[in-house]
N, C-alpha and C. Protein backbone atom coordinates (compact mmCIF):
# COMPACT_ATOMS: atom_id res chain seq x y z
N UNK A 1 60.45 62.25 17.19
CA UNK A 1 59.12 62.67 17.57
C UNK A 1 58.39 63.28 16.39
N UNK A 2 58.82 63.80 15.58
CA UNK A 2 58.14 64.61 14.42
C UNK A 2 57.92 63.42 13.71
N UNK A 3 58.05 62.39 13.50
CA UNK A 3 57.82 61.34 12.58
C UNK A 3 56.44 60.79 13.25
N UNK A 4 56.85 59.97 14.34
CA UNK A 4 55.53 59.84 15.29
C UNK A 4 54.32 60.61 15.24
N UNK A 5 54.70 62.15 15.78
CA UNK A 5 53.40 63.12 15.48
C UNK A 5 52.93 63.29 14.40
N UNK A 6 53.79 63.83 13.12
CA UNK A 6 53.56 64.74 12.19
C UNK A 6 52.84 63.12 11.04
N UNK A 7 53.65 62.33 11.18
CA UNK A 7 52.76 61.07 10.34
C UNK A 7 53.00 59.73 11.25
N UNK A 8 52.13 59.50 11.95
CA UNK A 8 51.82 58.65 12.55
C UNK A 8 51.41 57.36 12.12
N UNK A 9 50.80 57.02 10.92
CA UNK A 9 50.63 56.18 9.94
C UNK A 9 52.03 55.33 9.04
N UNK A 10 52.97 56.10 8.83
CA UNK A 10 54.16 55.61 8.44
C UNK A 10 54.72 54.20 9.40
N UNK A 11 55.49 53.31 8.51
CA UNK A 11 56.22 52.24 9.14
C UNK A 11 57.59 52.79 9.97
N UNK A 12 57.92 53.87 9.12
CA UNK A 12 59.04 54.54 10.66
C UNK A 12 58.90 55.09 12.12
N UNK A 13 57.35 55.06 12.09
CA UNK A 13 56.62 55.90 13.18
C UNK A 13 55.99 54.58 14.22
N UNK A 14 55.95 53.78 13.77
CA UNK A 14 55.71 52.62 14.55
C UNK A 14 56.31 52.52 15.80
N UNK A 15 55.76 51.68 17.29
CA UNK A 15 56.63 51.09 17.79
C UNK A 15 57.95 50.33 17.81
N UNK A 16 57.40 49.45 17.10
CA UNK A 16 58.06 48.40 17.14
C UNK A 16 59.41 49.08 16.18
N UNK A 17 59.34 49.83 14.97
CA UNK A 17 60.68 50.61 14.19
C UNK A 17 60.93 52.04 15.13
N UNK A 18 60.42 52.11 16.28
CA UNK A 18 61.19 53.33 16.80
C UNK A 18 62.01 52.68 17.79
N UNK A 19 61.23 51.93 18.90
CA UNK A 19 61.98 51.34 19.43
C UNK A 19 62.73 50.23 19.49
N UNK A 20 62.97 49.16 18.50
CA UNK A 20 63.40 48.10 17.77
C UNK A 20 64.78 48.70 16.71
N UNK A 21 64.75 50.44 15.94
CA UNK A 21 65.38 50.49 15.19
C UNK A 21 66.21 51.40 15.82
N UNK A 22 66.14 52.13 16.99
CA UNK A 22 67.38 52.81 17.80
C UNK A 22 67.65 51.36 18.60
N UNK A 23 67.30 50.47 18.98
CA UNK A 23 68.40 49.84 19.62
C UNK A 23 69.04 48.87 18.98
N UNK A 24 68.62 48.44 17.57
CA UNK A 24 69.03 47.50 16.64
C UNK A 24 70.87 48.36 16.23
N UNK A 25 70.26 49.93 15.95
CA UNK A 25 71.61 50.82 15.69
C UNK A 25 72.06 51.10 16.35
N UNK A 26 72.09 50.98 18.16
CA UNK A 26 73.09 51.32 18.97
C UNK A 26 74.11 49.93 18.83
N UNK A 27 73.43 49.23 19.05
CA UNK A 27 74.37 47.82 18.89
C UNK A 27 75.07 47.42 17.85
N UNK A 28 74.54 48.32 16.50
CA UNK A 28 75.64 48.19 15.32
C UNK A 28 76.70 49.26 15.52
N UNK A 29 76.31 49.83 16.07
CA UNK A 29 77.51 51.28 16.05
C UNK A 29 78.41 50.54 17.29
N UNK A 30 77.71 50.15 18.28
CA UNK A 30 78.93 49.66 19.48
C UNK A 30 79.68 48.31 18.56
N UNK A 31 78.80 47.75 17.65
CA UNK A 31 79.79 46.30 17.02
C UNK A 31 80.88 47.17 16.20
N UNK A 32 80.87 48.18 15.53
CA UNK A 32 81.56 48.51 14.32
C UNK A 32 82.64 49.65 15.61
N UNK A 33 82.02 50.16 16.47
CA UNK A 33 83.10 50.62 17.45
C UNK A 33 83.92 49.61 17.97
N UNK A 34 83.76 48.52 18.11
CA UNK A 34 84.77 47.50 18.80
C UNK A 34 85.60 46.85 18.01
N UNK A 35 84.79 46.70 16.38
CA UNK A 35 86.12 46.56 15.30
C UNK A 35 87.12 47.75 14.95
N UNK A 36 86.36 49.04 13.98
CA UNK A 36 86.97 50.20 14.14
C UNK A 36 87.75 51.26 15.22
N UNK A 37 87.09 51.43 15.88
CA UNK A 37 87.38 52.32 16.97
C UNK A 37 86.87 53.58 17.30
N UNK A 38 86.87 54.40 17.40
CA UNK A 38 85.92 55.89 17.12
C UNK A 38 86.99 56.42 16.12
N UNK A 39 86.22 56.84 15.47
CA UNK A 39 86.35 57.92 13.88
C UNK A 39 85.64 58.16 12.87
N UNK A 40 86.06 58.80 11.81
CA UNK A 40 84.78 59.22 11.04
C UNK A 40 84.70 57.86 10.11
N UNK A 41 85.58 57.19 10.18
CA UNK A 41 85.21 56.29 8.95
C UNK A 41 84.23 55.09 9.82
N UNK A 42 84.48 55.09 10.68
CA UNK A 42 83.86 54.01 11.34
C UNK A 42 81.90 54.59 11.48
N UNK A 43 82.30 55.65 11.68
CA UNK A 43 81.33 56.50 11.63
C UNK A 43 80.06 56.03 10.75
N UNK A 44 80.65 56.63 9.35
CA UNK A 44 79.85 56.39 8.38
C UNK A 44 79.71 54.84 7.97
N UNK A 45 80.60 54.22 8.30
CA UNK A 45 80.22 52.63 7.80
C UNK A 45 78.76 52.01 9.01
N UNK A 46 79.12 52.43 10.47
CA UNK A 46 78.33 52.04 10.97
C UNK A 46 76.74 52.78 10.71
N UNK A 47 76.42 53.94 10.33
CA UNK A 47 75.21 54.71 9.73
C UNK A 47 74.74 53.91 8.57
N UNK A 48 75.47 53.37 7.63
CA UNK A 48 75.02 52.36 7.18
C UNK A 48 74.84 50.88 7.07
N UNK A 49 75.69 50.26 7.80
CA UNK A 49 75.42 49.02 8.23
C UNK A 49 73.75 49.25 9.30
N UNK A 50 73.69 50.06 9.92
CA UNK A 50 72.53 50.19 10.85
C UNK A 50 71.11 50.15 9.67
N UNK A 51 71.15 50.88 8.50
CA UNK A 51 69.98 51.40 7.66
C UNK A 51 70.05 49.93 7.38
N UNK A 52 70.97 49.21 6.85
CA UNK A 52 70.53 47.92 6.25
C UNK A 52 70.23 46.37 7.37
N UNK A 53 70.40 46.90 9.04
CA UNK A 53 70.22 45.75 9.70
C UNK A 53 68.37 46.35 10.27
N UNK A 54 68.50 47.07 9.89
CA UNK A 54 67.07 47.79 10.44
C UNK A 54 66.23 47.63 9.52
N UNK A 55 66.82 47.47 8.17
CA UNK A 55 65.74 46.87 6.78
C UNK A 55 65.66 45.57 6.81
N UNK A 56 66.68 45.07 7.14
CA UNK A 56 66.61 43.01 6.83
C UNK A 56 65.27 42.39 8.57
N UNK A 57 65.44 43.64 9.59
CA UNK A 57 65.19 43.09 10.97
C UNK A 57 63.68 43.52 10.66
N UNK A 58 63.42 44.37 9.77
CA UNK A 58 61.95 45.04 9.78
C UNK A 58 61.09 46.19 10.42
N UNK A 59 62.29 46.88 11.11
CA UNK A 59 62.45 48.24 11.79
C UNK A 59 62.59 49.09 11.30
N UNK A 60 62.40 49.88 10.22
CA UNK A 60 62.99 50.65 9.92
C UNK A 60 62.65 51.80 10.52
N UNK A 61 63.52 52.91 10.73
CA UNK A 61 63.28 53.95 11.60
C UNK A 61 64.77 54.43 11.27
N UNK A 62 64.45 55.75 10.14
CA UNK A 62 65.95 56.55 9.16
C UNK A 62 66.43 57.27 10.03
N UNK A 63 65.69 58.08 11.38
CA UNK A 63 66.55 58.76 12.26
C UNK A 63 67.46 58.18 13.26
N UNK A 64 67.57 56.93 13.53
CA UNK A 64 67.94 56.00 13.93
C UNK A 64 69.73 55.71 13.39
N UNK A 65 69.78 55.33 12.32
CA UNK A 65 71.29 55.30 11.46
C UNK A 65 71.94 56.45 12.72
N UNK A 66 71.64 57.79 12.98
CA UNK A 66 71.95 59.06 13.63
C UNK A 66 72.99 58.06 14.90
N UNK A 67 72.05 57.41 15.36
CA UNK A 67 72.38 57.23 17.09
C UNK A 67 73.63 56.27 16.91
N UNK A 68 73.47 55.37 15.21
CA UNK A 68 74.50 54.34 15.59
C UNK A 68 75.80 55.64 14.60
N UNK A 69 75.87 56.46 14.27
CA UNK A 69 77.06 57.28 13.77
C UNK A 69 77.55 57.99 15.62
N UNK A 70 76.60 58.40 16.29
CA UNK A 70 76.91 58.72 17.47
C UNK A 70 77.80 58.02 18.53
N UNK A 71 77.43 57.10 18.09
CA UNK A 71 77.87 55.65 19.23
C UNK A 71 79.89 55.91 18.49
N UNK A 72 79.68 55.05 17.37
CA UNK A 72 80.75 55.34 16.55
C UNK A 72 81.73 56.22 16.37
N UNK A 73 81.42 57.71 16.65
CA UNK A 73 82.33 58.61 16.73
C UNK A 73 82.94 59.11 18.87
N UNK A 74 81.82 58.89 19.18
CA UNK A 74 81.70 59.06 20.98
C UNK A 74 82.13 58.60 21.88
N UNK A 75 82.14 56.78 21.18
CA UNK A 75 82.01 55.54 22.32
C UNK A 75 81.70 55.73 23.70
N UNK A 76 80.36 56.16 23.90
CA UNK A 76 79.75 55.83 25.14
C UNK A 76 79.85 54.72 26.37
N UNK A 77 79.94 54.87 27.52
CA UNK A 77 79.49 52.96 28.29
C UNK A 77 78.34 52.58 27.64
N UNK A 78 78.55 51.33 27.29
CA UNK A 78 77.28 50.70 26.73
C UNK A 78 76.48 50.22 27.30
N UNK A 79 76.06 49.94 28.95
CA UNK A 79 75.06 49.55 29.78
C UNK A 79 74.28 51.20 29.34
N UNK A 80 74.66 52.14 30.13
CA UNK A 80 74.42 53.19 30.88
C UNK A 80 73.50 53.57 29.12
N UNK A 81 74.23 53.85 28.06
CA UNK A 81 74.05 54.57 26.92
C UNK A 81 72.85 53.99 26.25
N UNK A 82 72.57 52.61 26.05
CA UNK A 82 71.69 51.60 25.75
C UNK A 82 70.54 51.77 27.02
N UNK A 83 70.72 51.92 28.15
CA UNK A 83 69.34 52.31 28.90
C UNK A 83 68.80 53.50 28.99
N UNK A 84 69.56 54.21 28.64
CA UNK A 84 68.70 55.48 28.13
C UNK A 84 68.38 55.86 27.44
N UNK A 85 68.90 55.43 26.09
CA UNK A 85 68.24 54.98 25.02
C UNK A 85 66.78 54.11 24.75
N UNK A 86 66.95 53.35 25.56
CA UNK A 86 65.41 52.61 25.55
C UNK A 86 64.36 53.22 26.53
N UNK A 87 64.73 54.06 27.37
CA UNK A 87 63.55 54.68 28.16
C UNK A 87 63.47 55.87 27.39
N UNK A 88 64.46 56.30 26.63
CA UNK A 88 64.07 57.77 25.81
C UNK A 88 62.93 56.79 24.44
N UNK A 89 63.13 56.21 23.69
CA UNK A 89 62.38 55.77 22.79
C UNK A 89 61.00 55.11 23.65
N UNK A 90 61.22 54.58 24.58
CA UNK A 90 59.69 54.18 24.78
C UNK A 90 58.98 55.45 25.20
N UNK A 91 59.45 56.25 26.15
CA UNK A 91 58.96 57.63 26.28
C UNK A 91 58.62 58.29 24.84
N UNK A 92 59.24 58.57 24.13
CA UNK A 92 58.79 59.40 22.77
C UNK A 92 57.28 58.15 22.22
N UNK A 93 57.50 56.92 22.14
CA UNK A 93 56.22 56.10 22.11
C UNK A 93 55.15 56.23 22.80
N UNK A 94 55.38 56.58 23.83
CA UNK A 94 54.44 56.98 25.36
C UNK A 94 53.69 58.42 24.97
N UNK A 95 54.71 59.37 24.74
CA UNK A 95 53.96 60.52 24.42
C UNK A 95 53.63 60.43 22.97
N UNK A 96 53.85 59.71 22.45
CA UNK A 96 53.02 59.72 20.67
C UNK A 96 51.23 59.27 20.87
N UNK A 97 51.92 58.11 21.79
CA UNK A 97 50.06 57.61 22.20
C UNK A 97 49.71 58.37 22.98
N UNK A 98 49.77 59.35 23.79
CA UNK A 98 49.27 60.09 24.79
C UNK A 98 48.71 61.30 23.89
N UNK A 99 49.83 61.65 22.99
CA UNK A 99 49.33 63.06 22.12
C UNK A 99 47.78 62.33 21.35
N UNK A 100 47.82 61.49 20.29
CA UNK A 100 47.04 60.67 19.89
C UNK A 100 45.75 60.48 20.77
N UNK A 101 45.23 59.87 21.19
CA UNK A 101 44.50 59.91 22.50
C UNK A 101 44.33 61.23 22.25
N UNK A 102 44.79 62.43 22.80
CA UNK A 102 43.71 64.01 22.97
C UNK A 102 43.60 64.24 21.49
N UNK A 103 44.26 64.04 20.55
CA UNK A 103 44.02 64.43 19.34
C UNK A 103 42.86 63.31 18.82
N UNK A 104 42.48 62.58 19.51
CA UNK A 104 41.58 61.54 18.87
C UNK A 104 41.48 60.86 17.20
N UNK A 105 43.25 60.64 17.52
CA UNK A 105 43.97 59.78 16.13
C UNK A 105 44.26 58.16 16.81
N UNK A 106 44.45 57.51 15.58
CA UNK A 106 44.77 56.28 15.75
C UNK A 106 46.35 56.40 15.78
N UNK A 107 47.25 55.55 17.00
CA UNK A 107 48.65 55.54 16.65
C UNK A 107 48.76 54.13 17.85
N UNK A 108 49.32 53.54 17.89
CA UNK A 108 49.87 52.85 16.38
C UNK A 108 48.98 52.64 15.52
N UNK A 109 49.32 52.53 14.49
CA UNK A 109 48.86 51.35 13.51
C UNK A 109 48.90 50.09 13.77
N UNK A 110 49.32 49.75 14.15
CA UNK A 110 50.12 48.14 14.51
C UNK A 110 51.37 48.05 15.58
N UNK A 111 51.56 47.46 16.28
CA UNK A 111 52.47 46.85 17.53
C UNK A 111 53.53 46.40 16.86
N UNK A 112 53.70 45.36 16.05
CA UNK A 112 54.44 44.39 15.72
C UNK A 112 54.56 43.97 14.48
C-alpha cells in the first residue's frame, strides 16, 4: 500500500504489477516449495526466482519476492492461500483508486 499511495506513478504501483506480481510469486514460491520443500534455502532461491519471473512477465512489484519467500518457508494450502491473496491485492488496488479519487490524483497510470 505505501507504494500505491505514497507514489502512485511508479511501474510497481500499477495494477496490473501489484496484482499480476503477488500472484506470479505465490506460484513461484509454491513451484520451488514442491521441488525444495520448506526451508531457508528454498526460501531465498524462490525470492529470487520470483524478482526475475516478475521482470521477464512485466510485473514488477519488489514487495512481492516477500510473499513468494513466505510461501517457501510456511507452505500454505494453495487454493485457500492464492485466494486471499488475490482479494487482498485487488482490495489494496480498490482502495488505491478510492484514496485517489478523494485526493483528486490520477492512479492508475495505465491498466495493462
Amino acid at each position: 500500500m505505501a507504494l500505491v499511495a505514497g507514489a502512485p506513478d511508479l511501474p510497481l504501483s500499477q495494477p496490473r504489477s501489484v496484482v499480476g506480481g503477488q500472484l506470479l510469486s505465490a506460484l513461484t514460491g509454491f513451484a520451488v516449495l514442491a521441488v525444495a520443500g520448506p526451508g531457508l534455502w528454498g526460501a531465498a532461491v524462490a525470492g529470487g526466482l520470483a524478482l526475475g519471473v516478475m521482470m521477464c512477465a512485466r510485473t514488477p512489484h519488489s514487495p512481492a519476492a516477500a510473499t513468494a519467500v513466505i510461501v517457501a518457508l510456511q507452505a500454505p494450502p494453495f487454493w485457500s492461500f492464492l485466494g486471499l491473496l488475490a482479494a487482498a491485492s485487488l482490495l489494496l488496488v480498490s482502495v488505491g483508486l478510492a484514496g485517489a479519487r478523494a485526493a483528486g490524483r490520477t492512479y492508475p497510470t495505465y491498466w495493462f
